[in-house]
Protein backbone atom coordinates (compact mmCIF):
# COMPACT_ATOMS: atom_id res chain seq x y z
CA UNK A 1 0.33 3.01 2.15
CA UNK A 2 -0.70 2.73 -1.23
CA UNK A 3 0.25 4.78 -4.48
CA UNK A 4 -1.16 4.26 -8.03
CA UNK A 5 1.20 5.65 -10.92
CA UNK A 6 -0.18 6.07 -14.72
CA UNK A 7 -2.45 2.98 -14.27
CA UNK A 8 -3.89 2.14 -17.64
CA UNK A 9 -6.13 -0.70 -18.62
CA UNK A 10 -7.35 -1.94 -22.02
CA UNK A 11 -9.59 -4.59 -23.07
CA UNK A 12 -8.22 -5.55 -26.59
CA UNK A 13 -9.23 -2.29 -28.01
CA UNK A 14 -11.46 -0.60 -25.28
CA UNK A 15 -10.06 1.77 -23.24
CA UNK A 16 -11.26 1.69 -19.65
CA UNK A 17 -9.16 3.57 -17.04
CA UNK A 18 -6.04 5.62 -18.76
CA UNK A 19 -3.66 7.64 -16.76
CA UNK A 20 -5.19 7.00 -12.76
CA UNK A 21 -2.80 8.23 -10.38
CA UNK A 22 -3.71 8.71 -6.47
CA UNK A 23 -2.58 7.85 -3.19
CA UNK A 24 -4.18 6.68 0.08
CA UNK A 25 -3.16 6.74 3.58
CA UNK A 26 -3.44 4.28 6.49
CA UNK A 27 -6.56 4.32 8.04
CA UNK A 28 -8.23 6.19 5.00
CA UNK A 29 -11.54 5.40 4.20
CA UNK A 30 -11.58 6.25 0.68
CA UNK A 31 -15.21 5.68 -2.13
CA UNK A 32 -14.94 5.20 -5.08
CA UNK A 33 -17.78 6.81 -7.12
CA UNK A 34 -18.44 6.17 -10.52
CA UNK A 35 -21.40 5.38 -13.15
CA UNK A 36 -21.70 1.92 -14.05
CA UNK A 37 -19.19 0.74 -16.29
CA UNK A 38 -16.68 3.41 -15.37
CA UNK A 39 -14.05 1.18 -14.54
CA UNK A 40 -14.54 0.98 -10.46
CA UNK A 41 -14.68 -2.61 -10.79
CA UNK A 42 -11.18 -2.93 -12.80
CA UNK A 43 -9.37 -0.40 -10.72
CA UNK A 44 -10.11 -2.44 -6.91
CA UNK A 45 -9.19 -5.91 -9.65
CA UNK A 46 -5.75 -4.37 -10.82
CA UNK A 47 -5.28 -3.51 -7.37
CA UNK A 48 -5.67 -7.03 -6.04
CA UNK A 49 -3.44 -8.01 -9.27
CA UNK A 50 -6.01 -9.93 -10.47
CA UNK A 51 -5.94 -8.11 -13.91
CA UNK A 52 -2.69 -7.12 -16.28
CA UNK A 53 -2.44 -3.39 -16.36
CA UNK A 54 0.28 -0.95 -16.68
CA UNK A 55 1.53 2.16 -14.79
CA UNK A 56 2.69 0.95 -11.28
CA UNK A 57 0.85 0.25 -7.90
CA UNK A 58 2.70 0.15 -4.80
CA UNK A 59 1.66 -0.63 -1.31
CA UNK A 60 3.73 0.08 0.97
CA UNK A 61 6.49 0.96 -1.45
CA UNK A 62 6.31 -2.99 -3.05
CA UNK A 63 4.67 -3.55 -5.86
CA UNK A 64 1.04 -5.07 -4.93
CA UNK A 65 2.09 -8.08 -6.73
CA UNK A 66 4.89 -9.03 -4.07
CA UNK A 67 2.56 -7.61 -1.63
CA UNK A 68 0.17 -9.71 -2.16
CA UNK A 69 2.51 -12.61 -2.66
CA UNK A 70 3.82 -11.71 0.61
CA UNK A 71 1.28 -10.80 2.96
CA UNK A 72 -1.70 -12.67 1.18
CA UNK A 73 -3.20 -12.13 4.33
CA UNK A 74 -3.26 -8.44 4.94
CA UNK A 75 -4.95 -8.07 2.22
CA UNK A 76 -8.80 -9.06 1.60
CA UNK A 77 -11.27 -7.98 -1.59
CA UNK A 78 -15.05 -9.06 -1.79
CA UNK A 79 -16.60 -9.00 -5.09
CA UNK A 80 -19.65 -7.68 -5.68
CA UNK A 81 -20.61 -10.88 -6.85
CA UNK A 82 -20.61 -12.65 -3.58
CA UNK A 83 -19.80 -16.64 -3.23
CA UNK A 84 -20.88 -18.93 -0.81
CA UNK A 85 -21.46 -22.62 0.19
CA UNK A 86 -25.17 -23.26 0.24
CA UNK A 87 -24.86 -26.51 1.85
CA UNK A 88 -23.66 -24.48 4.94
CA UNK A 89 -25.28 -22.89 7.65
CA UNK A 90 -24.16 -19.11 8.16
CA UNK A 91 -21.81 -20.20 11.13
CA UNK A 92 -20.74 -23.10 9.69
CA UNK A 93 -19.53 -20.67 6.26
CA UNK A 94 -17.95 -18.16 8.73
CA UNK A 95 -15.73 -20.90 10.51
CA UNK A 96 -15.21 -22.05 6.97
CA UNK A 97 -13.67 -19.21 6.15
CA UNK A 98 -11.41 -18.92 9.23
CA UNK A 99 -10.23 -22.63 9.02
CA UNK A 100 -8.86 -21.63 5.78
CA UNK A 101 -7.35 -18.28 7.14
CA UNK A 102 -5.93 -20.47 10.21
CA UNK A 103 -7.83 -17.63 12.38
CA UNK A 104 -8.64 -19.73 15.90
CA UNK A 105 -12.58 -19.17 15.79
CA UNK A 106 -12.13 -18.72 19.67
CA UNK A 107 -10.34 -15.84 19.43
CA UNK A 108 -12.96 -13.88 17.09
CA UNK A 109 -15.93 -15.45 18.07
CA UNK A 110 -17.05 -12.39 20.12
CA UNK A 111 -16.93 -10.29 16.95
CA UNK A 112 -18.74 -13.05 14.93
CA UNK A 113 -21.84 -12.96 17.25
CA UNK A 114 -21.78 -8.94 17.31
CA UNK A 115 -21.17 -9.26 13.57
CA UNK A 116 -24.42 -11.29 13.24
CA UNK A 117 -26.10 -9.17 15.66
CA UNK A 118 -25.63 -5.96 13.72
CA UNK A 119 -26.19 -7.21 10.60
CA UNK A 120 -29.98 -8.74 11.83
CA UNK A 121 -28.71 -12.61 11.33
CA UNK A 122 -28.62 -13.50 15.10
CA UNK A 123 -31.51 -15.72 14.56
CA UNK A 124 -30.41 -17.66 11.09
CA UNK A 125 -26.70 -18.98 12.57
CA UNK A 126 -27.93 -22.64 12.35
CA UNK A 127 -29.87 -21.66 9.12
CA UNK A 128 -28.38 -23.28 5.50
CA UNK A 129 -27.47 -20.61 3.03
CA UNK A 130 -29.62 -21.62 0.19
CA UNK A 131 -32.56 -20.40 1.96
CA UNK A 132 -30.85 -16.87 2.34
CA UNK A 133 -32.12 -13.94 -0.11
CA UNK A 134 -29.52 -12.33 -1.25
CA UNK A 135 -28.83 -10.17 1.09
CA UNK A 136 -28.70 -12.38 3.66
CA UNK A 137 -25.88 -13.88 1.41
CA UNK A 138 -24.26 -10.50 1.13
CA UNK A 139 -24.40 -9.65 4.77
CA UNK A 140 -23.29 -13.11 5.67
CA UNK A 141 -20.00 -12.91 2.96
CA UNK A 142 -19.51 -9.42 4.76
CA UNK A 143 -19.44 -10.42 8.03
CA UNK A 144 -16.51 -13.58 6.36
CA UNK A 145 -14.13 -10.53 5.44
CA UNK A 146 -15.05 -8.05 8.39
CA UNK A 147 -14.39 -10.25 11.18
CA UNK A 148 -10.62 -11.15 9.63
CA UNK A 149 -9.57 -7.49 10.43
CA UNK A 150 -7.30 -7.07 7.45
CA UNK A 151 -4.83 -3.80 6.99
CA UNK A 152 -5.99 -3.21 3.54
CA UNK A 153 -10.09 -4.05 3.15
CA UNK A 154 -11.48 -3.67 -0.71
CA UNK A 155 -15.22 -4.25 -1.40
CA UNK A 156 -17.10 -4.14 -4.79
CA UNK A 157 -20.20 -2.41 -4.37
CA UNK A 158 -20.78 -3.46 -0.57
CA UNK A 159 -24.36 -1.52 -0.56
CA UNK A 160 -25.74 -3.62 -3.26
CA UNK A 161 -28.98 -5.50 -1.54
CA UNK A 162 -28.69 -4.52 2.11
CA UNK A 163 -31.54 -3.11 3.90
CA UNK A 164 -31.30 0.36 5.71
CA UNK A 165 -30.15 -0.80 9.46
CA UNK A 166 -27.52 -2.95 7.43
CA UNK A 167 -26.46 0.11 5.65
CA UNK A 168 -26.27 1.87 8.84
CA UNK A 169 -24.45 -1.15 10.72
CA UNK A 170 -21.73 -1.26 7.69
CA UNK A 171 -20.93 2.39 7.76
CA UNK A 172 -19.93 1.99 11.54
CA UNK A 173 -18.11 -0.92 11.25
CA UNK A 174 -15.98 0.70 8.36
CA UNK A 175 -15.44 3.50 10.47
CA UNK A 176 -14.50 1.85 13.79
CA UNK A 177 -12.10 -0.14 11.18
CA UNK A 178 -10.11 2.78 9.99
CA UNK A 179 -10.14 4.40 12.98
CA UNK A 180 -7.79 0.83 14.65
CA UNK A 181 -5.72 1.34 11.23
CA UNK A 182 -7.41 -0.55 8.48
CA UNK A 183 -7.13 0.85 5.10
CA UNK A 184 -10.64 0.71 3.27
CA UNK A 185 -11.45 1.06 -0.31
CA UNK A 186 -14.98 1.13 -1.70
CA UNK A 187 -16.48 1.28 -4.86
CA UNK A 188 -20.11 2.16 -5.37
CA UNK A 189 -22.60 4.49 -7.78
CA UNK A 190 -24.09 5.89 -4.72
CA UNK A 191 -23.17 9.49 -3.61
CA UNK A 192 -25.09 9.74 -0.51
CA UNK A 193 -23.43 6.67 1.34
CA UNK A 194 -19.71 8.05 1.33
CA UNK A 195 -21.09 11.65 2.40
CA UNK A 196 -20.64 10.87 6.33
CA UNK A 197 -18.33 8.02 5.51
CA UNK A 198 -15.36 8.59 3.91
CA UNK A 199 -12.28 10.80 4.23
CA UNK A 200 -12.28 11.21 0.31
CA UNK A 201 -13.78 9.90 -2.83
CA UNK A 202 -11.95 8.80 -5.85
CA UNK A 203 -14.57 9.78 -8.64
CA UNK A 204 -13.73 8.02 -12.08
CA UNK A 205 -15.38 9.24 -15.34
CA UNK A 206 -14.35 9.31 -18.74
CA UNK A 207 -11.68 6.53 -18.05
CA UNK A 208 -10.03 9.22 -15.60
CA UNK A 209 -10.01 9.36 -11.92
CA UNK A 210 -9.97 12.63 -9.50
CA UNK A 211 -9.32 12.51 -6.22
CA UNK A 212 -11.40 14.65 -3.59
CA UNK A 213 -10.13 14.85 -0.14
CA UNK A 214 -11.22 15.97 3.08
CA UNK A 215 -15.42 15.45 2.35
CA UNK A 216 -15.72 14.30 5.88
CA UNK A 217 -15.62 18.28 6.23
CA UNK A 218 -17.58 19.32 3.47
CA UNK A 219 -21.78 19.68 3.60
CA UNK A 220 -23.51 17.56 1.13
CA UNK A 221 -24.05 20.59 -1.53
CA UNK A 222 -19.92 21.12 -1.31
CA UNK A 223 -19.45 17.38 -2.23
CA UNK A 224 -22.69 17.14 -5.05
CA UNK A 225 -21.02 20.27 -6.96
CA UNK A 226 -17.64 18.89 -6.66
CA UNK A 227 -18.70 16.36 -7.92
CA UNK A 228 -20.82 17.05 -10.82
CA UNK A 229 -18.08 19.73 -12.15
CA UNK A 230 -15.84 16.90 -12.37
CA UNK A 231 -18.30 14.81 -14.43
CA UNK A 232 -19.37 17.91 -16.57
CA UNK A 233 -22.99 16.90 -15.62
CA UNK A 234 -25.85 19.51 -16.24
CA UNK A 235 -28.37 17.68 -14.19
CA UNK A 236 -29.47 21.31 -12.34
CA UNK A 237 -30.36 23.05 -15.90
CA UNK A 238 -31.80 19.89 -17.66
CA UNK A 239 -34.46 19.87 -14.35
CA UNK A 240 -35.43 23.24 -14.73
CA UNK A 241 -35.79 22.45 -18.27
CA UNK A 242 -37.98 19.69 -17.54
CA UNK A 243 -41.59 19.90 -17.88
CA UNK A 244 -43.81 17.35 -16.19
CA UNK A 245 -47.41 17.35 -16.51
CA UNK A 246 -49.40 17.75 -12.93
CA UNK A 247 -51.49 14.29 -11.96
């Protein structure tokens, strides 16, 4: 489905990813886990070919740039910094969006209304925006890519302001989505939410990227050690180390 080959990306002088290769499968449900800063951001960017880059990136065995030129619609990436129309009401924003997808709002409107339900914003359809917090906003700009069903789903951060039933409600919808086919990619700083999500994590540090696969069979230790060998972190004998003074 999709293959990176010697990605490298470069901000005048600064060096932020160098040498990323991976590949994901249909239906893979893959997180990518990083500090902040590590480059998660550019990587799901140079995928949507919103950034110059070079190395190669293939979906589908085109190059994401025709891809995407092709099959704009398959396709879908929400920022972590999330946009919407204040001056609209969260139902009024959602049929936005599908007027401008040409996606009949009759034939998702079922999903729309379960959409709202899980994500707690039954009750503020006919409410504007601008009196959202934001993560009403996030939840309501999730719901706006969710609902389209795309065959390749990228979101920056997704976690970033929603409360703990919305966390829960996410991680089954991304589920239920790669289990119909939907390819999902993920960035996020947060270990603990691709644990009992993901088939793999893509772990980027020190502008290199290694792939773990197969955590969805792994206990939580398995996946923490993996994953601090990879960053060379000490966090286990700096703790020991530590000496805090009782209250």
């Amino acid at each position: 489905m999709l293959k990176i080959r010697n990605l490298k990306k470069s901000y005048e002088e600064l060096e932020v990813l160098e040498n990323i290769n991976f590949e994901i499968s249909k239906g893979e449900l893959l997180g990518i886990i990083g500090s902040n800063g590590a480059g998660k951001t550019t990587l799901l960017n140079s995928i949507m070919s919103n950034l110059d880059f070079e190395g190669e990136i293939l979906i589908d065995e085109i190059s994401n740039n025709e891809y995407i030129a092709k099959y704009r619609d398959d396709i879908l990436f929400l920022p972590d910094q999330v946009f919407t129309y204040s001056f609209l009401t969260g139902i009024e924003f959602i049929k936005f969006i599908l007027d401008m997808k040409k996606i009949p709002f009759t034939e998702v409107s079922k999903n729309v209304n379960l959409l709202f339900q899980l994500f707690n914003l039954d009750d503020r359809l006919d409410s504007l925006i601008r009196d959202y917090s934001n993560g009403m906003k996030r939840k309501i700009a999730l719901i706006s890519v969710l609902v389209q069903s795309p065959k390749i789903l990228l979101l920056d951060e997704p976690v970033s302001g929603l409360d703990t039933m919305s966390l829960i409600a996410l991680k089954k919808v991304l589920i239920s989505m790669a289990k119909n086919g939907t390819t999902i990619i993920f960035s996020t700083h947060i270990l603990d939410f691709v644990e009992n999500l993901c088939n793999s994590i893509l772990v980027i540090n020190n502008k290199h990227a290694t792939k773990i696969d197969g955590i969805n069979t792994m206990d939580k230790k398995e996946i923490e050690k993996r994953f601090l060998k990879i960053v060379g972190s000490e966090i286990d004998i700096k703790v020991e180390e530590l000496a805090l003074n009782k209250i």
